[in-house]
C-alpha atoms as a PDB file:
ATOM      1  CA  UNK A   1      -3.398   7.327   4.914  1.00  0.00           C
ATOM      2  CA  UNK A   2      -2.906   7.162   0.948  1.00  0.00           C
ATOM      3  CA  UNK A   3      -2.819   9.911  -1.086  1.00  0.00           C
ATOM      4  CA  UNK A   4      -5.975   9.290  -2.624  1.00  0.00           C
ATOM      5  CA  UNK A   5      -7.292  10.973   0.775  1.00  0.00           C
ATOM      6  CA  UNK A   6      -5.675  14.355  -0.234  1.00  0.00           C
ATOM      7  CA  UNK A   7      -5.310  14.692  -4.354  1.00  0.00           C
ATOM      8  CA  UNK A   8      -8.197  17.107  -4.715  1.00  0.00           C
ATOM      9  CA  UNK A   9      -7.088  19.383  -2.076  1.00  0.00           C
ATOM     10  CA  UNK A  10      -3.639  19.055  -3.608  1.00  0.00           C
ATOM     11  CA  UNK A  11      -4.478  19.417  -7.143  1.00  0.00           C
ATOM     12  CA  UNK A  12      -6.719  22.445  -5.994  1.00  0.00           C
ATOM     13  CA  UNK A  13      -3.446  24.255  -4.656  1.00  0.00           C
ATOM     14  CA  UNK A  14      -4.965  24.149  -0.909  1.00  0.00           C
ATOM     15  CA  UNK A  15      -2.384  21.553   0.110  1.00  0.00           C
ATOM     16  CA  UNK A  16       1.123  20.824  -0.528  1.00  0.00           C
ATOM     17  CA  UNK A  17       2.882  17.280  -0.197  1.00  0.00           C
ATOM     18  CA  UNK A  18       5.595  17.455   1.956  1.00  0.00           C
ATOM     19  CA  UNK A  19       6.545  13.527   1.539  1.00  0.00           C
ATOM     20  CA  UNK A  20       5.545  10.358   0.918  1.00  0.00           C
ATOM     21  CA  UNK A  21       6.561   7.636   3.793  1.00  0.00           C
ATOM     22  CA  UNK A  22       6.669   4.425   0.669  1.00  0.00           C
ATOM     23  CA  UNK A  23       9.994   3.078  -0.269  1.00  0.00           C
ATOM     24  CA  UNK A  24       9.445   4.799  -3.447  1.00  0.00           C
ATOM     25  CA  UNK A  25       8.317   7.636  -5.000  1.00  0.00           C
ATOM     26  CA  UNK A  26       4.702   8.126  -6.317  1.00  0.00           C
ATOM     27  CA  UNK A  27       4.632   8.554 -10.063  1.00  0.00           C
ATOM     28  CA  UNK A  28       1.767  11.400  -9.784  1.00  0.00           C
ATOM     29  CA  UNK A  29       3.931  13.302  -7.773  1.00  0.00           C
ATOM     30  CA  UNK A  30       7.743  13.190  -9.275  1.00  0.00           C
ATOM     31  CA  UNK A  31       8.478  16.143  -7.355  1.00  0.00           C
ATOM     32  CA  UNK A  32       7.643  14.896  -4.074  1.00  0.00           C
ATOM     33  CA  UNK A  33      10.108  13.313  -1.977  1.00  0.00           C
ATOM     34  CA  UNK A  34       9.888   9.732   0.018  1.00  0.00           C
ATOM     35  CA  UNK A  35      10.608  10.620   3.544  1.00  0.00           C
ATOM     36  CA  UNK A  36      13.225   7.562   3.723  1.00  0.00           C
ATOM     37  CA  UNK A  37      15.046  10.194   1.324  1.00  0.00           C
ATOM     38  CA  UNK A  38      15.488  12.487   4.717  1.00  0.00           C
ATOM     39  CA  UNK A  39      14.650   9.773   6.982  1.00  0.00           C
ATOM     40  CA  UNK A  40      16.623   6.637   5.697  1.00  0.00           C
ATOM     41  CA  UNK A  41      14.840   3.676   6.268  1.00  0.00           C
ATOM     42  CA  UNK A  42      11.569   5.032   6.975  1.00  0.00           C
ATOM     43  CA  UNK A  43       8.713   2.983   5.547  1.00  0.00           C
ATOM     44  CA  UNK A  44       4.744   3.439   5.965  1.00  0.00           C
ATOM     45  CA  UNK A  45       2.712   2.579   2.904  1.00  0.00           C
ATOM     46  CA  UNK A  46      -0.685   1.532   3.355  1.00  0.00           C
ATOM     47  CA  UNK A  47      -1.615  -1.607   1.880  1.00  0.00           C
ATOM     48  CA  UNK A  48      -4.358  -3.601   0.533  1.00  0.00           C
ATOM     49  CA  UNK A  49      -5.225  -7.331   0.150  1.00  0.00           C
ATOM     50  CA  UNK A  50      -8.333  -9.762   0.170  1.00  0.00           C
ATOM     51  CA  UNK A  51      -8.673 -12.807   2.565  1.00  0.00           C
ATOM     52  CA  UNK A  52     -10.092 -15.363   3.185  1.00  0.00           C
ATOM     53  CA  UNK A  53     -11.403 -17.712   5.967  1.00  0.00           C
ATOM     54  CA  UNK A  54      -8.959 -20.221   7.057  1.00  0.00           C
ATOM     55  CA  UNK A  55      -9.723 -23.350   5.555  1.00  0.00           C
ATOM     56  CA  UNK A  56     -10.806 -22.110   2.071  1.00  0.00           C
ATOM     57  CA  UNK A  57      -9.859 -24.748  -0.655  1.00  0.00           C
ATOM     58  CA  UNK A  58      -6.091 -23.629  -2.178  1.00  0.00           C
ATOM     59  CA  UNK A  59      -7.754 -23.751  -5.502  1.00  0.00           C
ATOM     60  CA  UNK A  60     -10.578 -21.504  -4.834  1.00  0.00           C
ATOM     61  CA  UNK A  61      -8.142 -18.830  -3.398  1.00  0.00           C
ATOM     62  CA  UNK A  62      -5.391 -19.370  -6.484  1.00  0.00           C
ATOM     63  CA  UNK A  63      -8.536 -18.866  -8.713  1.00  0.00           C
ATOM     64  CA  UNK A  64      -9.484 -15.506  -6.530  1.00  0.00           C
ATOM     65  CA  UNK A  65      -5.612 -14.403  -6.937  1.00  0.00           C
ATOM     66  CA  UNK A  66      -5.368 -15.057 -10.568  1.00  0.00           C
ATOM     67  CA  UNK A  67      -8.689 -13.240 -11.365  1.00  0.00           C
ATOM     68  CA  UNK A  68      -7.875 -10.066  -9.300  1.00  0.00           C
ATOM     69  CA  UNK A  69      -4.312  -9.372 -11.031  1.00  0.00           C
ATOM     70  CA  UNK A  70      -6.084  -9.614 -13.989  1.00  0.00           C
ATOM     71  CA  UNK A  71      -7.921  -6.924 -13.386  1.00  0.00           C
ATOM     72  CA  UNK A  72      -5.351  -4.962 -11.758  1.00  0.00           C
ATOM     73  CA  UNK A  73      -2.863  -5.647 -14.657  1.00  0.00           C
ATOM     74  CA  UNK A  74      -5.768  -4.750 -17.347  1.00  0.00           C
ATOM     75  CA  UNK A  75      -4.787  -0.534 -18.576  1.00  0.00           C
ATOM     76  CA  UNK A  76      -8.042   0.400 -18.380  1.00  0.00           C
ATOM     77  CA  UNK A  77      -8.547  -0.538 -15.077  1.00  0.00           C
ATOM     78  CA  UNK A  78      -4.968   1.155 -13.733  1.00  0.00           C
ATOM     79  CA  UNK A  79      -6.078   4.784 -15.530  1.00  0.00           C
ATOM     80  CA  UNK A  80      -9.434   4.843 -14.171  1.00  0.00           C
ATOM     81  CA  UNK A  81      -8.811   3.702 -10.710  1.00  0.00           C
ATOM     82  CA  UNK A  82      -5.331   2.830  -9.878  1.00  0.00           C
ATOM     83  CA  UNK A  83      -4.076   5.978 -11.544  1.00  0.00           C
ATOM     84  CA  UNK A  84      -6.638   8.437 -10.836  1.00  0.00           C
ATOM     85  CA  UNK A  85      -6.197   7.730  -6.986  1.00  0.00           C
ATOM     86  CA  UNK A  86      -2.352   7.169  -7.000  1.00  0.00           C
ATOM     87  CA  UNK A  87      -2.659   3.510  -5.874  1.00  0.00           C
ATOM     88  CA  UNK A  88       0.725   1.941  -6.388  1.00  0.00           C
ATOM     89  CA  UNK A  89      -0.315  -2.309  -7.265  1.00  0.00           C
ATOM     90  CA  UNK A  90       2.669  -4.035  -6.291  1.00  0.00           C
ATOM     91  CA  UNK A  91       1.573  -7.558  -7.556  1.00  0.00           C
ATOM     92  CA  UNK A  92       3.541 -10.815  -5.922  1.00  0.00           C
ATOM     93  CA  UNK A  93       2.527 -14.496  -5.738  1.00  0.00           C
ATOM     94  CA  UNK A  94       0.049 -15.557  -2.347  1.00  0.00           C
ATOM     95  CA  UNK A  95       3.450 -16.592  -0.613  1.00  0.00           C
ATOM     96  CA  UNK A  96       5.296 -13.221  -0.624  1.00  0.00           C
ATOM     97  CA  UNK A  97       2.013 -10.917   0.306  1.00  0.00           C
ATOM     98  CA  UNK A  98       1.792 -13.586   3.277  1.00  0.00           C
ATOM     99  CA  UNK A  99       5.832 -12.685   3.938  1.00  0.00           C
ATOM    100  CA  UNK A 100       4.707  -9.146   3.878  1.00  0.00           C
ATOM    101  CA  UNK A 101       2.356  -9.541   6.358  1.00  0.00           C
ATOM    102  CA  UNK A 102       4.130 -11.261   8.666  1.00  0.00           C
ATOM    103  CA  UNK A 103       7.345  -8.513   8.338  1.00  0.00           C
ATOM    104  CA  UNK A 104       4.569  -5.996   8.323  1.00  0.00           C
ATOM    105  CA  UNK A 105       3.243  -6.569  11.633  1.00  0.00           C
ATOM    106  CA  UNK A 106       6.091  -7.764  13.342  1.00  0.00           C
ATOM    107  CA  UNK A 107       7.534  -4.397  12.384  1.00  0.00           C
ATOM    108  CA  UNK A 108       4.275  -2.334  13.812  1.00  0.00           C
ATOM    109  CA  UNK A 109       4.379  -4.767  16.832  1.00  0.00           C
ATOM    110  CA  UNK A 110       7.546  -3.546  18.295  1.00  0.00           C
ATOM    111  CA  UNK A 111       6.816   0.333  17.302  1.00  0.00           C
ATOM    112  CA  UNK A 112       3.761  -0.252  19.532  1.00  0.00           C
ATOM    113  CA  UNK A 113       5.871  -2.328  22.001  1.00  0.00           C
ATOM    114  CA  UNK A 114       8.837   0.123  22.169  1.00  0.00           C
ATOM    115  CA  UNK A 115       6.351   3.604  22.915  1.00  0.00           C
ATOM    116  CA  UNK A 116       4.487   2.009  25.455  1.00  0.00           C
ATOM    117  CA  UNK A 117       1.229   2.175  24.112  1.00  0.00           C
ATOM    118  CA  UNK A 118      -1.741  -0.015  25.698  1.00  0.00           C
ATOM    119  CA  UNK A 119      -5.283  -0.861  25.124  1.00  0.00           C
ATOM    120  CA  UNK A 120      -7.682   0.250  27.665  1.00  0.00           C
END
């Protein structure tokens, strides 16, 4: 869960933040530790990214990438929404995000693996 979920109940003093489990700490909240700090290593950010179908044209998705980090790199844009809601962009080319992905869930895989957890 981001901490979008919990910044009103925070801000309104019915809630403190204990820790944050990204690799870094969240510039709305100097104060509050990353639990890698206690916890070295420790790494749980939620993430966000568009796809698309397999097969779309390379161009078409280029095109998609280049117009979204416009917006996300635009200031107005990062105050009213990436700001407001503590959203951390972390902008990279198609390549790395797909690198991410791949470390991501190979990562989650074996946490699920390792505590023996099954789908019924």
């Amino acid at each position: 869960m981001g901490p979008s979920v919990a910044l009103s109940t925070v801000k309104a003093g019915k809630l403190k933040m204990l820790g944050f489990a990204s690799d870094k700490r969240v510039p709305q909240f100097p104060d509050v530790p990353t639990i890698a700090e206690t916890v070295p290593g420790y790494e749980a950010s939620v993430s966000f990214g568009l796809f698309a179908p397999a097969g779309t044209p390379a161009d078409i998705v280029k095109k998609v990438n280049a117009d979204v980090e416009q917006i996300v790199n635009d200031p107005d844009f990062q105050k009213k929404y990436l700001e407001r809601f503590a959203v951390q962009p972390v902008p990279h080319s198609l390549d790395a995000f797909a690198d991410y992905l791949r470390k991501d869930s190979s990562k989650w895989g074996e946490v699920i693996k390792k505590s023996g957890v099954t789908i019924e």
